[in-house]
C-alpha atoms as a PDB file:
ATOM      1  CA  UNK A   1     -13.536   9.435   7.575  1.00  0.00           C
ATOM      2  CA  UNK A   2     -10.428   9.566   5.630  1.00  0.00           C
ATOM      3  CA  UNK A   3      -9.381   8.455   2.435  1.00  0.00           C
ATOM      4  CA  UNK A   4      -6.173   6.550   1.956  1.00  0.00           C
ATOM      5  CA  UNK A   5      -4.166   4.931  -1.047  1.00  0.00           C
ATOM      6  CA  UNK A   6      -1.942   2.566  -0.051  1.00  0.00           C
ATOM      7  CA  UNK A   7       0.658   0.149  -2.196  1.00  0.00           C
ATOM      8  CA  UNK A   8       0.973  -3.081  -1.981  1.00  0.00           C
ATOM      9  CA  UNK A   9       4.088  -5.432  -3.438  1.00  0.00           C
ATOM     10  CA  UNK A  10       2.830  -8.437  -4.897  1.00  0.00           C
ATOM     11  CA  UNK A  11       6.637  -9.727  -5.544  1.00  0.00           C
ATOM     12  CA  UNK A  12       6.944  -9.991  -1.248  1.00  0.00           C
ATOM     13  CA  UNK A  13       3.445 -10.823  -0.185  1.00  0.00           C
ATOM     14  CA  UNK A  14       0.600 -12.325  -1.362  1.00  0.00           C
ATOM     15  CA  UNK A  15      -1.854  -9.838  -1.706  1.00  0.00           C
ATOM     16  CA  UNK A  16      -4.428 -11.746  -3.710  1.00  0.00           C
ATOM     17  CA  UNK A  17      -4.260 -14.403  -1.390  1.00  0.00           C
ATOM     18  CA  UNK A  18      -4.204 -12.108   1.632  1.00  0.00           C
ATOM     19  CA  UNK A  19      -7.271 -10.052   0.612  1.00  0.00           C
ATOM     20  CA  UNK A  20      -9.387 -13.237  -0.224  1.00  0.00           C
ATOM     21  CA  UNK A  21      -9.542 -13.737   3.070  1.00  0.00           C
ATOM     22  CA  UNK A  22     -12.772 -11.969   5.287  1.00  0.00           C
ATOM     23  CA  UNK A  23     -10.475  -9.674   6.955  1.00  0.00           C
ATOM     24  CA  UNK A  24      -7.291  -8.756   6.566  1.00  0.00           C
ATOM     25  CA  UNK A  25      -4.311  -7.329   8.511  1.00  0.00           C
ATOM     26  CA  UNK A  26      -2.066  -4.797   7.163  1.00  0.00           C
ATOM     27  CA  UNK A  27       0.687  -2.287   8.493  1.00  0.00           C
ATOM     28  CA  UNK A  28      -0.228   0.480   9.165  1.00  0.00           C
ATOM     29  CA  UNK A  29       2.016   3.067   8.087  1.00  0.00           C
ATOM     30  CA  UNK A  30       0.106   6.097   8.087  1.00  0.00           C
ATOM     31  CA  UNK A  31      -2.064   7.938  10.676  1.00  0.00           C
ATOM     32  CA  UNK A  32      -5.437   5.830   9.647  1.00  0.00           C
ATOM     33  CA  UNK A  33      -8.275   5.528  11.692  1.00  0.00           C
ATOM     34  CA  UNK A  34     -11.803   3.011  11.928  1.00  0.00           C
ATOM     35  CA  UNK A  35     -13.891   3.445   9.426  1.00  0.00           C
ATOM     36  CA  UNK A  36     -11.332   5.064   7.106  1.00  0.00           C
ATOM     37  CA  UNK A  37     -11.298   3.969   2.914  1.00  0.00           C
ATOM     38  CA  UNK A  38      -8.024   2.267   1.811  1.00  0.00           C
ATOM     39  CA  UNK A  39      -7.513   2.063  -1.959  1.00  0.00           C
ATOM     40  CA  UNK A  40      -5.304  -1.183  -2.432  1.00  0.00           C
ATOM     41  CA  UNK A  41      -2.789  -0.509  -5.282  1.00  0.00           C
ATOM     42  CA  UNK A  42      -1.038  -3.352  -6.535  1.00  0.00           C
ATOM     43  CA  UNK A  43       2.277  -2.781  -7.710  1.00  0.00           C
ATOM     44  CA  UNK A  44       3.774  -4.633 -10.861  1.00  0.00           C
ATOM     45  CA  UNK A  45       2.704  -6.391 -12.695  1.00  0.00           C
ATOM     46  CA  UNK A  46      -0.659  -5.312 -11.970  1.00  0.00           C
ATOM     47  CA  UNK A  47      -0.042  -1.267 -11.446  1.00  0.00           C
ATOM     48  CA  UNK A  48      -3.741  -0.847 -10.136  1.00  0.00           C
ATOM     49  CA  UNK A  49      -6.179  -0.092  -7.809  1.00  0.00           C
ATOM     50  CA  UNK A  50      -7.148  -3.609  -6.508  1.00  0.00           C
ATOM     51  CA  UNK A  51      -9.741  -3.464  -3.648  1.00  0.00           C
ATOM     52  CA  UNK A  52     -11.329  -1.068  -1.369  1.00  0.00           C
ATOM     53  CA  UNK A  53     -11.222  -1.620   2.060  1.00  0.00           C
ATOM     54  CA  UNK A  54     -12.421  -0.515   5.273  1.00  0.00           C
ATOM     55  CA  UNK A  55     -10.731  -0.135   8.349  1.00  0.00           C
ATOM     56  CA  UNK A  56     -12.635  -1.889  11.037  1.00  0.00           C
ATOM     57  CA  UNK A  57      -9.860  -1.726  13.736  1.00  0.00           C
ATOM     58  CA  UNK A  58      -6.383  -0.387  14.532  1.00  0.00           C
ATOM     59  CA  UNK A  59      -3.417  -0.162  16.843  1.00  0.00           C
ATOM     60  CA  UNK A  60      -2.481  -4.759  16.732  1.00  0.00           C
ATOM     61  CA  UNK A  61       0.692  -5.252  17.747  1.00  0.00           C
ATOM     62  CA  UNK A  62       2.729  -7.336  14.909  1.00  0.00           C
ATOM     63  CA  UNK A  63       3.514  -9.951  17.481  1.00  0.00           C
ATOM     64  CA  UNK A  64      -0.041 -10.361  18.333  1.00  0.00           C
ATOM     65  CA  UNK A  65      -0.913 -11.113  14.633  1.00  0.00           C
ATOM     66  CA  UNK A  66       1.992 -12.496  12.816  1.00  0.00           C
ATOM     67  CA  UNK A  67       0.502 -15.952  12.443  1.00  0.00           C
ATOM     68  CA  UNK A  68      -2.548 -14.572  10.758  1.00  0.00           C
ATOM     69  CA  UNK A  69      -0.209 -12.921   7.950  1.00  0.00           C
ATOM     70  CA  UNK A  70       2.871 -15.259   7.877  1.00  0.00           C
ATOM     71  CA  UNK A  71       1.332 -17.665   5.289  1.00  0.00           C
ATOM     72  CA  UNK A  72       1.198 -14.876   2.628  1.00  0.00           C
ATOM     73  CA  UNK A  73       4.861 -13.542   3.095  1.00  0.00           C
ATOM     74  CA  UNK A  74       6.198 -14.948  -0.351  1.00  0.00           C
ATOM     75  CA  UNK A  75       9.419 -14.813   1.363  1.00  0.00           C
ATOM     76  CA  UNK A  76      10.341 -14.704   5.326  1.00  0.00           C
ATOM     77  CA  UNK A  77       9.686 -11.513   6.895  1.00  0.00           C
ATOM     78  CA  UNK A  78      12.704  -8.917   7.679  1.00  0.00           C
ATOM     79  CA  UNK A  79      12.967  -9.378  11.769  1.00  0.00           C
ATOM     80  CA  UNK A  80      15.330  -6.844  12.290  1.00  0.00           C
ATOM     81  CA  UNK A  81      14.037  -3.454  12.855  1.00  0.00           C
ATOM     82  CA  UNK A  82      10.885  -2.056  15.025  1.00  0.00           C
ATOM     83  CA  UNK A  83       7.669  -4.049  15.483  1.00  0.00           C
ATOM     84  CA  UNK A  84       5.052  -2.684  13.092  1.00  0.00           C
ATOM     85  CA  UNK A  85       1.442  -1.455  14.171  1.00  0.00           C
ATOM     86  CA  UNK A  86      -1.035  -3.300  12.086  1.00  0.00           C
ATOM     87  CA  UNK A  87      -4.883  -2.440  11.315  1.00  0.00           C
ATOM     88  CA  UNK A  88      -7.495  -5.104  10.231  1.00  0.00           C
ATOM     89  CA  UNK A  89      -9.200  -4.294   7.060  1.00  0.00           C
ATOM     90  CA  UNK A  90     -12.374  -5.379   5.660  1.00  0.00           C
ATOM     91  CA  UNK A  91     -12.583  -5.435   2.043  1.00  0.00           C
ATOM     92  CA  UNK A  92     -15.597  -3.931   0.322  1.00  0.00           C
ATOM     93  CA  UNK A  93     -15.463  -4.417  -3.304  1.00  0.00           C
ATOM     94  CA  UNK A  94     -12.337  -6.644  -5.446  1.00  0.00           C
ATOM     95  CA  UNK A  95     -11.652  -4.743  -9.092  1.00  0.00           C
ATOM     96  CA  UNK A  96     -11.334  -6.844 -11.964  1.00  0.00           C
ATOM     97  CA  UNK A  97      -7.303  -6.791 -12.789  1.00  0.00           C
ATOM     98  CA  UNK A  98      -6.563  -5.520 -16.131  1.00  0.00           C
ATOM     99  CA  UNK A  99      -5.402  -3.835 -18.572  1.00  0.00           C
ATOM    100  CA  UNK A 100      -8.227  -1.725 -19.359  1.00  0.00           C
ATOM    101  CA  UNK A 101      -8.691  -0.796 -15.419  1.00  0.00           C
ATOM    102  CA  UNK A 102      -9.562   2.900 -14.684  1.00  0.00           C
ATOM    103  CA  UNK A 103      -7.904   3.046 -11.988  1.00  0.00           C
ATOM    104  CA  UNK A 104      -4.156   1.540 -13.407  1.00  0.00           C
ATOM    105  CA  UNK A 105      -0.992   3.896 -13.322  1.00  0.00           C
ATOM    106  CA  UNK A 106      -1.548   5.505 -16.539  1.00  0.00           C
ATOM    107  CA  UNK A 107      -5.208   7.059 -14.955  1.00  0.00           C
ATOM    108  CA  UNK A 108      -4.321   7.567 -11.888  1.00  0.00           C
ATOM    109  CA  UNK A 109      -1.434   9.817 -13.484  1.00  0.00           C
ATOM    110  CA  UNK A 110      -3.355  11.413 -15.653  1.00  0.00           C
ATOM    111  CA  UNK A 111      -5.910  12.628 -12.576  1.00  0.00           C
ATOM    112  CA  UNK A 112      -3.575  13.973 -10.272  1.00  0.00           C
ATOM    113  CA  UNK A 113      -1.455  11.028  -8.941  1.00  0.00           C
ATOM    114  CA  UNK A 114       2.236  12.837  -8.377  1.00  0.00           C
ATOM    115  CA  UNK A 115       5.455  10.692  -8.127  1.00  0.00           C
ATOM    116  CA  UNK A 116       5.871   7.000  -7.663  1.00  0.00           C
ATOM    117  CA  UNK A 117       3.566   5.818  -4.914  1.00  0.00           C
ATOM    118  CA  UNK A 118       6.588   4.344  -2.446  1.00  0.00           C
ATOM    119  CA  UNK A 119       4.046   4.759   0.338  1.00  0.00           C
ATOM    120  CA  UNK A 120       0.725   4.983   2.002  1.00  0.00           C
ATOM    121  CA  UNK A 121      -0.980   8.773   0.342  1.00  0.00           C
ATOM    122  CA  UNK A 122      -3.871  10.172   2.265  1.00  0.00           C
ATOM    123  CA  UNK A 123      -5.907  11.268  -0.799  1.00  0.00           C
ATOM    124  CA  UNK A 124      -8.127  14.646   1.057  1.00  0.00           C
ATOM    125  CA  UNK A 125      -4.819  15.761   0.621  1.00  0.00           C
ATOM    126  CA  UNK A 126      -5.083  15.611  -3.462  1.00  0.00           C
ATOM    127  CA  UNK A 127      -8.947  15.982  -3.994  1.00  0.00           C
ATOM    128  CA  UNK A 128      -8.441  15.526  -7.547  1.00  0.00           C
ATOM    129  CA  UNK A 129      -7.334  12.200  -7.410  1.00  0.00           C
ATOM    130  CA  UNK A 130      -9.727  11.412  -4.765  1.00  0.00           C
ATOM    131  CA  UNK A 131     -12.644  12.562  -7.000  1.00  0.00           C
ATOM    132  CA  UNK A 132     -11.345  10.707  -9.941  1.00  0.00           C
ATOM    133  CA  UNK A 133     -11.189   7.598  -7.767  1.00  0.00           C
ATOM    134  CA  UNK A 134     -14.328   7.854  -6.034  1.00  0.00           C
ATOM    135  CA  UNK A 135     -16.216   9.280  -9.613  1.00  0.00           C
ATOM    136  CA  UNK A 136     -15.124   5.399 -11.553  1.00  0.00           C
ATOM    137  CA  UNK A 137     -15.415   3.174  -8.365  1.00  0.00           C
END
């Protein structure tokens, strides 16, 4: 079982919305695999870790699934370019958004996050983020 962070952008999609729901599909843009951890981080204006999810299946086809994600696109979705491999995700605990979160930008800087997170980060590749994250959730 890996452990993944992935971003989310809350100005495209609605991610609140989306991950309300009992399951949820999501690109997958990374080499996950079932059972796998996702770490949800919201983008602005939240900058946070937002749920926790687990990966129950991979490999859907974005044709196959498009009507089960559509009604969260905040805008239409970009149909140019290849079809995108999706995963369903169940989610296992929501975090509180905040400003006081542990697990916001400034902490997850401070505890080994490097860069901007632009994309999906498989975290047993920076075990002292991963501890962080796993030590306040």
């Amino acid at each position: 079982m890996a452990h993944w962070l992935y971003p989310a952008n809350t100005k495209f999609y609605d991610v609140l919305g989306a991950f309300a729901e009992d399951e949820t599909y999501w690109p997958m843009n990374s080499k996950v695999a079932t059972g796998d951890v996702i770490y949800v981080y919201l983008a602005v204006p939240h900058k946070q870790i937002g749920f926790v999810c687990e990966v129950l299946e991979i490999g859907f086809e974005e044709a196959a699934i498009i009507d089960k994600v559509r009604p969260f696109f905040k805008a239409p979705p970009d149909a140019k370019g290849k079809q995108k491999s999706f995963m369903k995700l169940q989610t296992t605990k929501a975090l509180e958004l905040g400003f006081s979160a542990k697990v916001d930008y400034a902490h997850l800087k401070e505890n080994g996050l490097n860069g901007m997170l632009m994309g999906p980060r498989k975290l047993e590749n920076n075990p002292e983020l991963l501890a962080y994250i796993k030590g306040v959730l």
